[in-house]
Structures are given as structure tokens and as C-alpha cells.
PDB file of N, CA and C in Angstrom:
ATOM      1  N   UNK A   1     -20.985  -4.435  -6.690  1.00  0.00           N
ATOM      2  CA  UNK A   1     -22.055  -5.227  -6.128  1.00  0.00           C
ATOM      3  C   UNK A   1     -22.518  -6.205  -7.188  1.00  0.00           C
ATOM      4  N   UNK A   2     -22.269  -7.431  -7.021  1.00  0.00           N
ATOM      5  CA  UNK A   2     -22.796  -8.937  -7.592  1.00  0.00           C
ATOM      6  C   UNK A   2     -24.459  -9.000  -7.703  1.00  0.00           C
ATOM      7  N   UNK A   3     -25.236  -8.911  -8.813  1.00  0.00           N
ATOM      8  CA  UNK A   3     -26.407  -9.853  -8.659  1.00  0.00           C
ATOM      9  C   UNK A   3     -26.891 -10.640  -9.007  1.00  0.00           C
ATOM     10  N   UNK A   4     -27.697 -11.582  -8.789  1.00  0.00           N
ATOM     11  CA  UNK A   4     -28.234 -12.541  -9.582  1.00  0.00           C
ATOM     12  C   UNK A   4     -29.221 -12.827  -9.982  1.00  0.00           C
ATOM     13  N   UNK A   5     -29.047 -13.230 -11.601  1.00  0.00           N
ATOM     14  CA  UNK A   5     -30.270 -12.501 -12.055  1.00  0.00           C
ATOM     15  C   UNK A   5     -30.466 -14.420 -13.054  1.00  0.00           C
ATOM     16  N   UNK A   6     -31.575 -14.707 -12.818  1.00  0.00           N
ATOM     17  CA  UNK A   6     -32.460 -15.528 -13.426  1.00  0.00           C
ATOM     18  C   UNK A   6     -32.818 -14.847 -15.114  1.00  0.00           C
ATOM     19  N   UNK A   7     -32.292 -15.513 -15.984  1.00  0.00           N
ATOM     20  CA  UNK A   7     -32.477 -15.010 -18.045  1.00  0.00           C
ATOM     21  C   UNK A   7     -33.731 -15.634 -17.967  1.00  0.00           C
ATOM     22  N   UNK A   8     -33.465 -17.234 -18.007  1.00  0.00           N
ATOM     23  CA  UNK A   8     -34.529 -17.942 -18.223  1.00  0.00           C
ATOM     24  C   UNK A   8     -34.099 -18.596 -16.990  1.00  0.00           C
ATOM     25  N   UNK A   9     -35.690 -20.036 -17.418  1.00  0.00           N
ATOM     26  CA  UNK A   9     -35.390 -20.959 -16.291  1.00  0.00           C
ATOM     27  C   UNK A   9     -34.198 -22.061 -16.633  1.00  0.00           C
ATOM     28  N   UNK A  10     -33.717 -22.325 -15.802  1.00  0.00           N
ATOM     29  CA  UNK A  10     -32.365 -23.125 -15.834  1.00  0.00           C
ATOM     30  C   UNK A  10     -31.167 -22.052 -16.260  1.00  0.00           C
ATOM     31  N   UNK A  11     -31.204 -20.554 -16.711  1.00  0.00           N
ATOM     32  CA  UNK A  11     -29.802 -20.471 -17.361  1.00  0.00           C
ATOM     33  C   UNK A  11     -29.930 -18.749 -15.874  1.00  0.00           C
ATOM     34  N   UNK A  12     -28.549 -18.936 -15.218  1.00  0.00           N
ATOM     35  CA  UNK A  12     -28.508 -18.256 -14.372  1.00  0.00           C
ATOM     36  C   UNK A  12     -27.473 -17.609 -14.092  1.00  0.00           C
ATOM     37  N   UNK A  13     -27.046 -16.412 -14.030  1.00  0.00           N
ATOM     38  CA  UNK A  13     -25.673 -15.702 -13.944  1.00  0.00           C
ATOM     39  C   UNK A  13     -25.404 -14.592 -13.093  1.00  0.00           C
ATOM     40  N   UNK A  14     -24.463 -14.543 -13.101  1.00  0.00           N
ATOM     41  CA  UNK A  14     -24.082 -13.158 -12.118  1.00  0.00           C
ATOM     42  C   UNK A  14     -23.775 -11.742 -12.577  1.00  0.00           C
ATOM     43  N   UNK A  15     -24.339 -10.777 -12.552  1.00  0.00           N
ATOM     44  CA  UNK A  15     -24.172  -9.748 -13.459  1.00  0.00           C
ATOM     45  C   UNK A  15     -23.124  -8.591 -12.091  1.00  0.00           C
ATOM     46  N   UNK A  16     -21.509  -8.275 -12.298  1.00  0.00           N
ATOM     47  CA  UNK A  16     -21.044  -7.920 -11.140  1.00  0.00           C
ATOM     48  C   UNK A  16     -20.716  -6.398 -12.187  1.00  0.00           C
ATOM     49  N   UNK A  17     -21.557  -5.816 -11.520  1.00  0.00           N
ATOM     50  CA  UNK A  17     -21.351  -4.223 -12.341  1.00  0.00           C
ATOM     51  C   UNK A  17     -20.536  -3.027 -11.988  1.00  0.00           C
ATOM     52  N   UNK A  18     -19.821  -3.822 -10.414  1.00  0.00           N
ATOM     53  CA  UNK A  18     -18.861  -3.198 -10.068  1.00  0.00           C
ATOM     54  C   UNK A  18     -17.271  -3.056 -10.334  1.00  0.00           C
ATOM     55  N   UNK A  19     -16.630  -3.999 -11.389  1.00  0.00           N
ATOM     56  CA  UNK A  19     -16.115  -4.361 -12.244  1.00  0.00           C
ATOM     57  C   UNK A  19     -14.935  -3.355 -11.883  1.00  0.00           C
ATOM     58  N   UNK A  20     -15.550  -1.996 -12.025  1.00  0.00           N
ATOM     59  CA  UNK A  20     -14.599  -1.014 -12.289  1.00  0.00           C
ATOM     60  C   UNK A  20     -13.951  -0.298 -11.309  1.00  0.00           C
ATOM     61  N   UNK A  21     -14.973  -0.808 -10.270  1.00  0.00           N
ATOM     62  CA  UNK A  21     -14.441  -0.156  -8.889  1.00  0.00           C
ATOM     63  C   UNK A  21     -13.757  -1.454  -8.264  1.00  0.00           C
ATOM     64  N   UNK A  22     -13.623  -2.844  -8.719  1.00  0.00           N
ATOM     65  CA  UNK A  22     -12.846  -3.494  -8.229  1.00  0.00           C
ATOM     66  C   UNK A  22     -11.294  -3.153  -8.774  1.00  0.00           C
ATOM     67  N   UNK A  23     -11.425  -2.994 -10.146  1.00  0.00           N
ATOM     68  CA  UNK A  23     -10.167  -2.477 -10.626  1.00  0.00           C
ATOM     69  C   UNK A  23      -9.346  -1.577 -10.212  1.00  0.00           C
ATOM     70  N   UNK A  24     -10.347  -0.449  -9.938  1.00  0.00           N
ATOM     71  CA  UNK A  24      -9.615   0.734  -9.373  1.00  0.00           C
ATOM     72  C   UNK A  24      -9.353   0.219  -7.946  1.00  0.00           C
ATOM     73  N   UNK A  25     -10.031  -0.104  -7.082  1.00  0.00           N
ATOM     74  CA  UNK A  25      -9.246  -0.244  -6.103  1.00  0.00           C
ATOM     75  C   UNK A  25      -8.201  -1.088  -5.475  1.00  0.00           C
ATOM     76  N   UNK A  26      -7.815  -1.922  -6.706  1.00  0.00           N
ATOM     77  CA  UNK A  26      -6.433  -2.555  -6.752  1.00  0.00           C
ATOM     78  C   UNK A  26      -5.665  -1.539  -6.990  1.00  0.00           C
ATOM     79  N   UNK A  27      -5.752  -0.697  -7.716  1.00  0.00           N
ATOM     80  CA  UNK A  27      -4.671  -0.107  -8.077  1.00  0.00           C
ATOM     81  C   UNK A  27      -4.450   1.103  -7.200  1.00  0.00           C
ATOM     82  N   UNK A  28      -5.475   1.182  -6.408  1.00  0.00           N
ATOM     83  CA  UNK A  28      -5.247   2.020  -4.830  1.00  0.00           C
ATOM     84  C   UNK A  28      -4.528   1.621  -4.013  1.00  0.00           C
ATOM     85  N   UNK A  29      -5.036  -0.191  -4.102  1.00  0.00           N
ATOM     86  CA  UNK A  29      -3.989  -0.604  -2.770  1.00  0.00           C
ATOM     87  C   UNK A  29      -2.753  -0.541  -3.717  1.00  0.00           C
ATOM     88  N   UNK A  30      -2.569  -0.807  -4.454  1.00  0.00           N
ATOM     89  CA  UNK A  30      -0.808  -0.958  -4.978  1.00  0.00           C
ATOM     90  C   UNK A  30      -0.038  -0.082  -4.544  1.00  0.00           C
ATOM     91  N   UNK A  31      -0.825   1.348  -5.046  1.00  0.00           N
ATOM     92  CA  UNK A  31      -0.302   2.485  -4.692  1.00  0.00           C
ATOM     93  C   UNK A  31      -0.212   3.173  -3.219  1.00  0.00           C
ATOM     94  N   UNK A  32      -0.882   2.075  -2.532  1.00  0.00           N
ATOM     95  CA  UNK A  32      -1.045   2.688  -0.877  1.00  0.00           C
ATOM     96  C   UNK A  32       0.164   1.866  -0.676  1.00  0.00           C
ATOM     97  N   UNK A  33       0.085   0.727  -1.365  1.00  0.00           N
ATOM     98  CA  UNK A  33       1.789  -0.022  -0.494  1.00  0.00           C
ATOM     99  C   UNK A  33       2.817   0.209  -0.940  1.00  0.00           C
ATOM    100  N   UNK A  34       2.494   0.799  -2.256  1.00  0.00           N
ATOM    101  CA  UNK A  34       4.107   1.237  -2.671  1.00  0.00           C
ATOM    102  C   UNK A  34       4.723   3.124  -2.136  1.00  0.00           C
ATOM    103  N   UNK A  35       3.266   3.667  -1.494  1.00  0.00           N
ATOM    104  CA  UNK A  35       4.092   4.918  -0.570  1.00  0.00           C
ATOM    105  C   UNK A  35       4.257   4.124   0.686  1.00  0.00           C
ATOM    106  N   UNK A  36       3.572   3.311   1.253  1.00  0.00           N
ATOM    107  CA  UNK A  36       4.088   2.477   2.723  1.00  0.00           C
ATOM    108  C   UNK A  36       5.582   2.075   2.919  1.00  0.00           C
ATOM    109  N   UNK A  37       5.975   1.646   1.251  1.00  0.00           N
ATOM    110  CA  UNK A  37       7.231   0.872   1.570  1.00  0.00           C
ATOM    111  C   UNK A  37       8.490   2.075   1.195  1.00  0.00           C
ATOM    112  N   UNK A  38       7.886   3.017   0.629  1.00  0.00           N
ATOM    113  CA  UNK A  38       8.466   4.355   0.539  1.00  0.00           C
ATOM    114  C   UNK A  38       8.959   4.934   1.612  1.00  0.00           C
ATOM    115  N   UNK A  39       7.764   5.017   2.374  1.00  0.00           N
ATOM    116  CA  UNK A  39       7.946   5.792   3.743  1.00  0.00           C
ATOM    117  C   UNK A  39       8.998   4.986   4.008  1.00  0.00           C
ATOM    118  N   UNK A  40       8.583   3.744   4.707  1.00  0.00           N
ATOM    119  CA  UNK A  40       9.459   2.734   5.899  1.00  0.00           C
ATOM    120  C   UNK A  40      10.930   2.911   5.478  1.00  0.00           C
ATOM    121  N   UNK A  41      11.104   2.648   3.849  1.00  0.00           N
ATOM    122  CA  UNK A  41      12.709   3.552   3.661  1.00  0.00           C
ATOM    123  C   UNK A  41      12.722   4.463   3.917  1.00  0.00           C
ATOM    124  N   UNK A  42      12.458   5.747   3.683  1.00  0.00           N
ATOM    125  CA  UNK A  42      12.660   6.793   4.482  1.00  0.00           C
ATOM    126  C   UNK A  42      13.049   7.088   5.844  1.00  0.00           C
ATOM    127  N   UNK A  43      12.436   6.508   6.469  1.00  0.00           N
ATOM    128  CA  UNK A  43      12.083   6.082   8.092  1.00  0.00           C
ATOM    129  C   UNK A  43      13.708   5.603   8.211  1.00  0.00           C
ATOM    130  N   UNK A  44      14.099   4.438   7.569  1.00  0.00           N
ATOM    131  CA  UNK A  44      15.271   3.947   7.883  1.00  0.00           C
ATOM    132  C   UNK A  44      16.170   4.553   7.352  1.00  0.00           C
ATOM    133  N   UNK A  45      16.352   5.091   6.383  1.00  0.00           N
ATOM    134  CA  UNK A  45      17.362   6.684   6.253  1.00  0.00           C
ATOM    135  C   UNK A  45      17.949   7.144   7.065  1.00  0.00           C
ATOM    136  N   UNK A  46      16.532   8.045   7.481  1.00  0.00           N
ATOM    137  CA  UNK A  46      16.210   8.972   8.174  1.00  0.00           C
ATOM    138  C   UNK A  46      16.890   8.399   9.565  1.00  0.00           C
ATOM    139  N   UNK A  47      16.794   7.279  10.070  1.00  0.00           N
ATOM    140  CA  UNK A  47      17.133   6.754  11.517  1.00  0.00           C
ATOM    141  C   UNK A  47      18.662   6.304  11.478  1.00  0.00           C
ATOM    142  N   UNK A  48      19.316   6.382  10.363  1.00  0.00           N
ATOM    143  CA  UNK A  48      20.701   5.870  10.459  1.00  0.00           C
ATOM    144  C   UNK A  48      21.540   7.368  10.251  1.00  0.00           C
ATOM    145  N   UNK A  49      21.083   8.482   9.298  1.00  0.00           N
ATOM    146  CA  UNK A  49      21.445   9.937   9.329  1.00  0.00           C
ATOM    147  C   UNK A  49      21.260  10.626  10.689  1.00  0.00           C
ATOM    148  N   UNK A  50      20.410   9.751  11.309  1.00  0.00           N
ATOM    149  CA  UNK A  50      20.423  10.627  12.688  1.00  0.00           C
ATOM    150  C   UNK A  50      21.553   9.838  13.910  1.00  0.00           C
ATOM    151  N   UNK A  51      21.304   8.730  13.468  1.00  0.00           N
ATOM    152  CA  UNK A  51      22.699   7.833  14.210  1.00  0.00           C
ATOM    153  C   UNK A  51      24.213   8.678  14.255  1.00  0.00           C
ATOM    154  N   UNK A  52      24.179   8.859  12.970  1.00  0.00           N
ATOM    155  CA  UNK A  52      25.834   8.807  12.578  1.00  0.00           C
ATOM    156  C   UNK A  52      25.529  10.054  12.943  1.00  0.00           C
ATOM    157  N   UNK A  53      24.935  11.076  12.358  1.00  0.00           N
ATOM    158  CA  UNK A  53      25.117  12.736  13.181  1.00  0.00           C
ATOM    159  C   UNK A  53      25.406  12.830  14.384  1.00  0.00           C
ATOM    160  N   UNK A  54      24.629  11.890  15.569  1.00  0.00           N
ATOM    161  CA  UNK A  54      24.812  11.772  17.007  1.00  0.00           C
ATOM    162  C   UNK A  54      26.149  11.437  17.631  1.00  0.00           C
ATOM    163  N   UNK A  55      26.800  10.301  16.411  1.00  0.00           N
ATOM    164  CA  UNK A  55      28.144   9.214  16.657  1.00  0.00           C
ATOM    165  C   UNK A  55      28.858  10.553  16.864  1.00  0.00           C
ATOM    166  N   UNK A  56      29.029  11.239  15.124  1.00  0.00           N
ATOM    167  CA  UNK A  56      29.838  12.355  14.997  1.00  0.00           C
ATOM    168  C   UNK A  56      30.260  13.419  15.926  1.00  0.00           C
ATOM    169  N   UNK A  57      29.003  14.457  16.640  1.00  0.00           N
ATOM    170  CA  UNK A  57      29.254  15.214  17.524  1.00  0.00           C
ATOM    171  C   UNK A  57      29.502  14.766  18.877  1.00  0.00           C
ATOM    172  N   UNK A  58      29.413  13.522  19.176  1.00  0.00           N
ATOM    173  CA  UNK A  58      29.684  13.258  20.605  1.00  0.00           C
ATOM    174  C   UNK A  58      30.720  12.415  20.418  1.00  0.00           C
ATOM    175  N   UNK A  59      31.485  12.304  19.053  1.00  0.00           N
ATOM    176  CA  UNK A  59      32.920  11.889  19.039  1.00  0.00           C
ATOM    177  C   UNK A  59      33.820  12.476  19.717  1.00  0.00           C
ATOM    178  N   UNK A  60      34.050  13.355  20.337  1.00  0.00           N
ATOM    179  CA  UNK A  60      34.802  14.113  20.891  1.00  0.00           C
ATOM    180  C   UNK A  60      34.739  13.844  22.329  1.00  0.00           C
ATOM    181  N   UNK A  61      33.448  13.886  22.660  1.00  0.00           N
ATOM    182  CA  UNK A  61      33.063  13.572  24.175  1.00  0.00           C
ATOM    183  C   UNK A  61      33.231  12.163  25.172  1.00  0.00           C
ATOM    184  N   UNK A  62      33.338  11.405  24.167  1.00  0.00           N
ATOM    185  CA  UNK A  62      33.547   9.999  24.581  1.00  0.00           C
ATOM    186  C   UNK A  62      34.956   9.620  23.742  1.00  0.00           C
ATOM    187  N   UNK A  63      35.665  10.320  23.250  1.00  0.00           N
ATOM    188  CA  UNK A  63      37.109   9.997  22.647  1.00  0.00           C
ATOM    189  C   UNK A  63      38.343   9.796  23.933  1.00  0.00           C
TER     190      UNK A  63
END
């Protein structure tokens, strides 16, 4: 949370004391998108191992 705080007259600044929780929560999202893009490989693994298992046993049936 940003505030603004009047020193004197004319000299005026922003004192943002949340600093640390902006930091950290970059490095949350990083880490939320780098298991997202984890998963979604997985996911596509996972969806081509189940392909070819399917191809395999019903090779016979459609041969």
C-alpha cells in the first residue's frame, strides 16, 4: 500500500511499504506459471500415452 506523505511544503513523495509483498508476489506468479506450464506438458504426455496405448490394443481389431 502506496502513501503520500507531504515532508515539507513543496517536497512530496510516495512512501510504498509494501515493497516486499510486491516482490514476493512476483515470484508467486512465476512459480504459479511455471507449475501451469508443467502441468499442460503433462496433460500432453499424458494424452499421446493414452493415444498410442488405445492404437496398440485395438491393433488387432481393426487389422
Amino acid at each position: 500500500m502506496c502513501i503520500y506523505m507531504a515532508i515539507k511544503p513543496g517536497l512530496q513523495k510516495w512512501n510504498c511499504s509494501a515493497g516486499g509483498l510486491n516482490t514476493s508476489m512476483g515470484r508467486l506468479v512465476k512459480r504459479f506459471a511455471k507449475w501451469k506450464k508443467f502441468v499442460r506438458q503433462q496433460k500432453g504426455k499424458l494424452y499421446i500415452m493414452r493415444e498410442c496405448i488405445c492404437m496398440l490394443l485395438c491393433w488387432d481389431k481393426y487389422s
